[in-house]
Each structure stands twice: as C-alpha cells, then as structure tokens.
PDB file of N, CA and C in Angstrom:
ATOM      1  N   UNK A   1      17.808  -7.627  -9.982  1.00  0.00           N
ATOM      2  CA  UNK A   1      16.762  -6.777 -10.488  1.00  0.00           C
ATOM      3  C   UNK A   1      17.038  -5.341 -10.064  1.00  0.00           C
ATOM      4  N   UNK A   2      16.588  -4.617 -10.715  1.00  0.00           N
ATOM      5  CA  UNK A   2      16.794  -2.890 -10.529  1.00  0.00           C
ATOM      6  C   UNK A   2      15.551  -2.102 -10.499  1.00  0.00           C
ATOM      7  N   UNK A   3      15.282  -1.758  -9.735  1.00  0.00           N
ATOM      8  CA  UNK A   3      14.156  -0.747  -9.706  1.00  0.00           C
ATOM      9  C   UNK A   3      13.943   1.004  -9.251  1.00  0.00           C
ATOM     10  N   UNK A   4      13.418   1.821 -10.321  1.00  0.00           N
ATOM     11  CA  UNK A   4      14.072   2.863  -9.624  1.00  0.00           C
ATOM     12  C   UNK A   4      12.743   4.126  -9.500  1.00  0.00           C
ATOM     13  N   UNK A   5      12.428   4.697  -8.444  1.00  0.00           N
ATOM     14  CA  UNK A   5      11.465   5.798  -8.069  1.00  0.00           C
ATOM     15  C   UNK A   5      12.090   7.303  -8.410  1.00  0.00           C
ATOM     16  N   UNK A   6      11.103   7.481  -8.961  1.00  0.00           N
ATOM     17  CA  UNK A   6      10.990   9.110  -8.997  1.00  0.00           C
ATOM     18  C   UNK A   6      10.102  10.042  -8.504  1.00  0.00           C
ATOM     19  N   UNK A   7      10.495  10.952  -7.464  1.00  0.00           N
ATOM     20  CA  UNK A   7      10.340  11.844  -6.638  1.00  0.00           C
ATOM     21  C   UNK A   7       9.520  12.830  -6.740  1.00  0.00           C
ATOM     22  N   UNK A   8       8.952  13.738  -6.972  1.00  0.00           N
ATOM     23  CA  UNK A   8       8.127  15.157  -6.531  1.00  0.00           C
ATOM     24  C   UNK A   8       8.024  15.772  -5.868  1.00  0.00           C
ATOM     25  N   UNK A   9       8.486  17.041  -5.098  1.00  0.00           N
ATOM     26  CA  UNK A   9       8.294  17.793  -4.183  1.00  0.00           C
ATOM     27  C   UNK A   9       7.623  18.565  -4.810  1.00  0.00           C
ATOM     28  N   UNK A  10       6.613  18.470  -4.210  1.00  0.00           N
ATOM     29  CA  UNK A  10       5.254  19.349  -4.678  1.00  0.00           C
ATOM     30  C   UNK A  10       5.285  20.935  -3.696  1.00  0.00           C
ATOM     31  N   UNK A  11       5.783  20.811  -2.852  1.00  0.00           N
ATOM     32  CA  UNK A  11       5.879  22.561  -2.460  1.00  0.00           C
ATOM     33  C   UNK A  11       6.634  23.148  -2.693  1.00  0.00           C
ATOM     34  N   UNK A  12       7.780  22.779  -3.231  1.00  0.00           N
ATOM     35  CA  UNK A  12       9.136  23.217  -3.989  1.00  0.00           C
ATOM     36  C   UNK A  12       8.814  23.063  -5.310  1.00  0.00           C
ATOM     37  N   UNK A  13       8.363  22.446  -6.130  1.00  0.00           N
ATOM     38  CA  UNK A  13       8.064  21.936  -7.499  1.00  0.00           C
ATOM     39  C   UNK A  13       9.359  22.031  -7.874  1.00  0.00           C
ATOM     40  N   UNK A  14      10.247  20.911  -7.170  1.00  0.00           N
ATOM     41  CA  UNK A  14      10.995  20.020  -7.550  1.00  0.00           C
ATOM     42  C   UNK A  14      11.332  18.747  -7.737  1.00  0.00           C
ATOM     43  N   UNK A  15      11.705  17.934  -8.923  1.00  0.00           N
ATOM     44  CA  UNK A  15      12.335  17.112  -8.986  1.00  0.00           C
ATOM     45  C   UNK A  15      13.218  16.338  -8.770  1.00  0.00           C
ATOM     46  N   UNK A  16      13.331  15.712  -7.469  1.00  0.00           N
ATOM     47  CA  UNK A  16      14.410  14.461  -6.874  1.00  0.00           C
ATOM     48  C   UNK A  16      15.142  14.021  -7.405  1.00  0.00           C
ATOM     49  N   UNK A  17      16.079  13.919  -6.996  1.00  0.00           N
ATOM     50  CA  UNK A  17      16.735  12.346  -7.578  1.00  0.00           C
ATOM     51  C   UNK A  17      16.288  11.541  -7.916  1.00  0.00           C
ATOM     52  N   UNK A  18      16.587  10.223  -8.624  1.00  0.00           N
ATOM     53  CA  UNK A  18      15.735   9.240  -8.552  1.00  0.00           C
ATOM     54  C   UNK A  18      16.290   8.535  -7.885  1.00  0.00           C
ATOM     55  N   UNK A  19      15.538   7.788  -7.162  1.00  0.00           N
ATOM     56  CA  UNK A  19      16.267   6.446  -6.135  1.00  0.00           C
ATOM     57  C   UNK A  19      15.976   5.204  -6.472  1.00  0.00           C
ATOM     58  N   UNK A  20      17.692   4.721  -7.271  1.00  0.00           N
ATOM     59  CA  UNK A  20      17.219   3.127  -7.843  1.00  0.00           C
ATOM     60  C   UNK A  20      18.290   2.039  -6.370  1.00  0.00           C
ATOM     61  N   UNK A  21      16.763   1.314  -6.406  1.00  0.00           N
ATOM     62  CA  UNK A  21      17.209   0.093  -5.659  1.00  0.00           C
ATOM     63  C   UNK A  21      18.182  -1.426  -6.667  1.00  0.00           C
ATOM     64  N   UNK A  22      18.592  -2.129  -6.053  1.00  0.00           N
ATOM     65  CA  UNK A  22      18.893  -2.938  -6.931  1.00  0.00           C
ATOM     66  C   UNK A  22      18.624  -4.360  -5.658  1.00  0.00           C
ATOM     67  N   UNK A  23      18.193  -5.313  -6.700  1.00  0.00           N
ATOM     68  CA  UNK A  23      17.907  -7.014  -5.121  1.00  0.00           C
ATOM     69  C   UNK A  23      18.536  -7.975  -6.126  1.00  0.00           C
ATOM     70  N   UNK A  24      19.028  -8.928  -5.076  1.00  0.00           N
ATOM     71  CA  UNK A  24      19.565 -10.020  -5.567  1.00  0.00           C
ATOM     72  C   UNK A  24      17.939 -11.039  -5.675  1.00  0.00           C
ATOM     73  N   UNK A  25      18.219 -11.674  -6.142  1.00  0.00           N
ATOM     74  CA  UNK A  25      16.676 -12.672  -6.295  1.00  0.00           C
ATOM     75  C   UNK A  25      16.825 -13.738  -7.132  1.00  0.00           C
ATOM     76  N   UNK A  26      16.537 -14.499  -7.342  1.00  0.00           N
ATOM     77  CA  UNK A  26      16.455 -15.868  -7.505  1.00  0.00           C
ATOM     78  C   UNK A  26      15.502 -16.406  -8.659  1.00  0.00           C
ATOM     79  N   UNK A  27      14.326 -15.424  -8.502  1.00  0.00           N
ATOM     80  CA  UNK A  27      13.204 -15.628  -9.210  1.00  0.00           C
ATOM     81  C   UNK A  27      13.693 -15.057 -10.821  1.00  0.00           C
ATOM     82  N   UNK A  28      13.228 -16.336 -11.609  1.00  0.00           N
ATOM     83  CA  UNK A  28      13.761 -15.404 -13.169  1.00  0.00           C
ATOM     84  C   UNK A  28      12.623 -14.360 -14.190  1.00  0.00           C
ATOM     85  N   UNK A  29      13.294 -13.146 -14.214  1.00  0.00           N
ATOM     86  CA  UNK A  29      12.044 -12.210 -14.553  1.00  0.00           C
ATOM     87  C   UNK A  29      11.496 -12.680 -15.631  1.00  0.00           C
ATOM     88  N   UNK A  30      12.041 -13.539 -16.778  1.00  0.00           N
ATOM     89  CA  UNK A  30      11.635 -13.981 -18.129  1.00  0.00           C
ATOM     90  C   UNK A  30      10.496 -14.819 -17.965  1.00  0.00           C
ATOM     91  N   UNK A  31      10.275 -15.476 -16.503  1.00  0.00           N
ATOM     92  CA  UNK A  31       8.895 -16.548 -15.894  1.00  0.00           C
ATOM     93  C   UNK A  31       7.434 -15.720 -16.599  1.00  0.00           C
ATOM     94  N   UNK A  32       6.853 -16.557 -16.876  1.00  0.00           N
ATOM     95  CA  UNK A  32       5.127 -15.646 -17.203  1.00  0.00           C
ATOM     96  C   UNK A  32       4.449 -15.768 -15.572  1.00  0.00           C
ATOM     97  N   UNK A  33       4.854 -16.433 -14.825  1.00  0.00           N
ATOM     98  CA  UNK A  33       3.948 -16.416 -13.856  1.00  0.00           C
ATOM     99  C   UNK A  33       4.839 -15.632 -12.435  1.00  0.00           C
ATOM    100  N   UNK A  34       5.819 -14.719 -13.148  1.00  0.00           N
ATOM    101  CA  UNK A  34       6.464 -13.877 -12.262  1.00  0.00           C
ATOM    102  C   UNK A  34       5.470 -13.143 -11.000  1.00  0.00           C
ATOM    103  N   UNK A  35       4.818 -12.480 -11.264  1.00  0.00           N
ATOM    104  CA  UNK A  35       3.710 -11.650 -10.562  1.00  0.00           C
ATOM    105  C   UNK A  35       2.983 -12.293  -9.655  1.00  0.00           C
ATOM    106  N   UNK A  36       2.695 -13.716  -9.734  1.00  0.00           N
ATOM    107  CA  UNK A  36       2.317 -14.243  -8.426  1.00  0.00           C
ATOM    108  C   UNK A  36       3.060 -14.840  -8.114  1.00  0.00           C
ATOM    109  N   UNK A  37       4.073 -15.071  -8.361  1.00  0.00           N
ATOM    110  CA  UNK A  37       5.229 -15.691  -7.644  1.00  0.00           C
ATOM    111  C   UNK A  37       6.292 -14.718  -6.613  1.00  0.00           C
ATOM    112  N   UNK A  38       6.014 -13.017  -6.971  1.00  0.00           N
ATOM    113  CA  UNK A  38       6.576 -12.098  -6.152  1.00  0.00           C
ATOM    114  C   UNK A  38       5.268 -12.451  -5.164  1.00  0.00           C
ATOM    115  N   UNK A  39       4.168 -11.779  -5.653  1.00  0.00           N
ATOM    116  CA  UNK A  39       3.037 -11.535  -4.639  1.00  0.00           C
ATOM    117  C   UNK A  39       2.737 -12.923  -3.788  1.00  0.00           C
ATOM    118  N   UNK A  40       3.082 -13.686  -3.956  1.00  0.00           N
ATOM    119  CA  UNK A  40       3.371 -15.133  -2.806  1.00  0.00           C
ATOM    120  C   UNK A  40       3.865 -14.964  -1.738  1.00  0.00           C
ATOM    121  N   UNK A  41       5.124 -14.381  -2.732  1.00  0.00           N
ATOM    122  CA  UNK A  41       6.731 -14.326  -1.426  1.00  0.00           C
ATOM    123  C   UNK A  41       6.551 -13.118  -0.560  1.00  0.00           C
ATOM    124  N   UNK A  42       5.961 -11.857  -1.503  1.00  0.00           N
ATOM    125  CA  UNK A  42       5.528 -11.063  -0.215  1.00  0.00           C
ATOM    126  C   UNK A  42       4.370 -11.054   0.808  1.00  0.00           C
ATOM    127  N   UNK A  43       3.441 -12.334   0.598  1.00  0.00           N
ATOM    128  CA  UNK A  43       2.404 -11.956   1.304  1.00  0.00           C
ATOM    129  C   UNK A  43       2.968 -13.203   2.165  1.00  0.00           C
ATOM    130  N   UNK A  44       3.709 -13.951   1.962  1.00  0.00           N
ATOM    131  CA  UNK A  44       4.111 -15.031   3.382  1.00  0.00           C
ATOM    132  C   UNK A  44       5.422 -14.210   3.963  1.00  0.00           C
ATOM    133  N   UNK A  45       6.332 -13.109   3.509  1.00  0.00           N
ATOM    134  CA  UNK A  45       7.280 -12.561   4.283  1.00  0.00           C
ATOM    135  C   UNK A  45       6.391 -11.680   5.237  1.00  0.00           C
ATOM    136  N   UNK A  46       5.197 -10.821   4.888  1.00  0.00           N
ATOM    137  CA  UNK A  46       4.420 -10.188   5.855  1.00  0.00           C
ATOM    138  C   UNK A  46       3.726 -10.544   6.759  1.00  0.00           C
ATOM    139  N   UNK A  47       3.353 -12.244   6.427  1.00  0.00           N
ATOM    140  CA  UNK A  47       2.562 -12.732   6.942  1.00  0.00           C
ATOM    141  C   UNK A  47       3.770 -13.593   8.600  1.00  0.00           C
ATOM    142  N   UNK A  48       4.790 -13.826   8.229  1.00  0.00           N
ATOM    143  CA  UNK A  48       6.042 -14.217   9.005  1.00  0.00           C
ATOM    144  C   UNK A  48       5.588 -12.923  10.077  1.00  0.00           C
ATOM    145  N   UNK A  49       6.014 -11.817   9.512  1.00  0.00           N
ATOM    146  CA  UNK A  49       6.320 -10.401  10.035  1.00  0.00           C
ATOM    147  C   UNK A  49       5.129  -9.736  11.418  1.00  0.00           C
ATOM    148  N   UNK A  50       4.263  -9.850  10.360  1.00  0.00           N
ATOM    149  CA  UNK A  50       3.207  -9.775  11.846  1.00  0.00           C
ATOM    150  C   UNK A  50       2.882 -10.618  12.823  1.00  0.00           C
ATOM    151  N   UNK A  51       3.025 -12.369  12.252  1.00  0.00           N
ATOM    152  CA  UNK A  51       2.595 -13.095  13.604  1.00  0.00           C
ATOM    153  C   UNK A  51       3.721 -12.791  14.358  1.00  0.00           C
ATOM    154  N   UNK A  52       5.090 -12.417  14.085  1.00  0.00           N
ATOM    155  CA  UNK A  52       6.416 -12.349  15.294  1.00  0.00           C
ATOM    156  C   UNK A  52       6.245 -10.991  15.639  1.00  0.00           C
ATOM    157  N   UNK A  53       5.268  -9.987  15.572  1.00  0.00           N
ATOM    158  CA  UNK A  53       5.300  -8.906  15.965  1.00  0.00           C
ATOM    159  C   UNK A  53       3.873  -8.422  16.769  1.00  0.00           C
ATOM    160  N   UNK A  54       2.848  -9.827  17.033  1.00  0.00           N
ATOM    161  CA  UNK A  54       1.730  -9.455  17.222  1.00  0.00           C
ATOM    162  C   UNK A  54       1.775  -9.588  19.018  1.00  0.00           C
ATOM    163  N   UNK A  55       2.729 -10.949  19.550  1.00  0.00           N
ATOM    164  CA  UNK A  55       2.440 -10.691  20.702  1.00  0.00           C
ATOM    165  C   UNK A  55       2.889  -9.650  21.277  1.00  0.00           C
ATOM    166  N   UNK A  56       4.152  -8.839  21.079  1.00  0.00           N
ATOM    167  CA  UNK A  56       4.587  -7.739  21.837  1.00  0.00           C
ATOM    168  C   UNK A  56       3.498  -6.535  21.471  1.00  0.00           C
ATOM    169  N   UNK A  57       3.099  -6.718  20.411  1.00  0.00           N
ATOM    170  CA  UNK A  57       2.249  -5.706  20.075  1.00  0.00           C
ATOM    171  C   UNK A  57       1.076  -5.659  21.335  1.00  0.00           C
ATOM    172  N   UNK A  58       0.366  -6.580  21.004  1.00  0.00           N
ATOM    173  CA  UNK A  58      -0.705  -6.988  22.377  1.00  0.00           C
ATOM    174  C   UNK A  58      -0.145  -7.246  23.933  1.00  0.00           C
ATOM    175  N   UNK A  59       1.047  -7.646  24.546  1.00  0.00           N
ATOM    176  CA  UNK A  59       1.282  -7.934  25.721  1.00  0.00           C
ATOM    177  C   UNK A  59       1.783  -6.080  26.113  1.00  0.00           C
ATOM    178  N   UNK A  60       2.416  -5.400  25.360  1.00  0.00           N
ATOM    179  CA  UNK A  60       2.805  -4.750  25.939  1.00  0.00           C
ATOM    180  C   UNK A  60       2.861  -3.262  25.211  1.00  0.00           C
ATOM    181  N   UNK A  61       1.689  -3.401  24.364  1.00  0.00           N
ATOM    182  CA  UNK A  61       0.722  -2.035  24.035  1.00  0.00           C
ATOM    183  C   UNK A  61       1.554  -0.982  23.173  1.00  0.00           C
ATOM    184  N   UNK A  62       2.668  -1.785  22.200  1.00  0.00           N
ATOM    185  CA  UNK A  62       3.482  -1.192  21.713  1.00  0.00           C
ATOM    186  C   UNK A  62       2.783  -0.062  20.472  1.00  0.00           C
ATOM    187  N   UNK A  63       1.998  -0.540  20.056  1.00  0.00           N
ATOM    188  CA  UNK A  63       1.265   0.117  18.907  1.00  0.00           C
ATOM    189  C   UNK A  63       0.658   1.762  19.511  1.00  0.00           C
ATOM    190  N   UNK A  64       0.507   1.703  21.053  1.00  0.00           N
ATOM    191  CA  UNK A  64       0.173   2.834  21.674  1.00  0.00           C
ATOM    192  C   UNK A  64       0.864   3.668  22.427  1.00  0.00           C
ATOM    193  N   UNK A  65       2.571   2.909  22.406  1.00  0.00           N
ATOM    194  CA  UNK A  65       3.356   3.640  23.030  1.00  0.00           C
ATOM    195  C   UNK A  65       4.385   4.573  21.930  1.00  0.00           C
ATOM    196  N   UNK A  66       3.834   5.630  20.657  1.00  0.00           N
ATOM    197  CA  UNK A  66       4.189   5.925  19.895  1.00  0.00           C
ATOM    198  C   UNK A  66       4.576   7.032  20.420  1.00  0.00           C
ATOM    199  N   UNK A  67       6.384   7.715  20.101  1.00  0.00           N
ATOM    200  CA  UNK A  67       6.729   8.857  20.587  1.00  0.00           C
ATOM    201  C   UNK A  67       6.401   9.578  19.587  1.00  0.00           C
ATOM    202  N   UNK A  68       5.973  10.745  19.755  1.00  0.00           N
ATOM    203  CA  UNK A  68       5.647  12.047  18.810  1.00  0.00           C
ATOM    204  C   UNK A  68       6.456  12.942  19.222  1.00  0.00           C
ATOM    205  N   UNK A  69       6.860  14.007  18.109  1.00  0.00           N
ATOM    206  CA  UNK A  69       8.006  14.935  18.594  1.00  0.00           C
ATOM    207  C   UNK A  69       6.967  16.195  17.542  1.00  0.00           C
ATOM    208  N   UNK A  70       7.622  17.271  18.458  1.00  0.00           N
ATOM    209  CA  UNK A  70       6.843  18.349  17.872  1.00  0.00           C
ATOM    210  C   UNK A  70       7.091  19.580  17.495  1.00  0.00           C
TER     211      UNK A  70
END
C-alpha cells in the first residue's frame, strides 16, 4: 500500500514535499470490510503498546521525567 501527505508551512507559505510512505500488508484493499479490519489491527497494536509501557511508566515516573531544551 502507498500513502502519501502533503505539507504546509504556514509561516513560510510554503509547500513541502510530499511524503509518501509505502507498507507491506497482507490485508487486501479490494475487502469491503477493509476499515475495520485496519481499525482492529490498530487498536490491538496500541493496545499491546501501552500495557508494555504502563509499568515503567508508573514504577518509575517516566511520563514526568521529560527533558525540555530551550
């Protein structure tokens, strides 16, 4: 699959590049029930993502140890 974004710099009022991604995938886009079959796979890859990221988050206050640069 190919997907590709286009840009805006709004204080320059310029136009980006566009940035096309491309994914290997499995899923066939011609499916009618494509759209919940992405939105499945991404809400159990996020859902993976935070429970393996929740205890460090909580044991060791990572969410509050954010460096800022200035």
């Amino acid at each position: 699959m190919k997907a590709t974004t286009y840009c805006y710099d709004k204080k320059y009022k310029l136009e980006k590049e566009p940035l096309v991604r491309y994914y290997v995938c499995s899923i066939n886009p011609e499916n009618e029930g494509i759209a919940e079959t992405v939105y499945r796979a991404v809400r159990e890859h996020w859902h993976i993502e935070n429970s393996l990221h929740w205890r460090p988050d909580i044991d060791f206050g990572q969410d509050w140890m954010q460096v800022k640069s200035c």
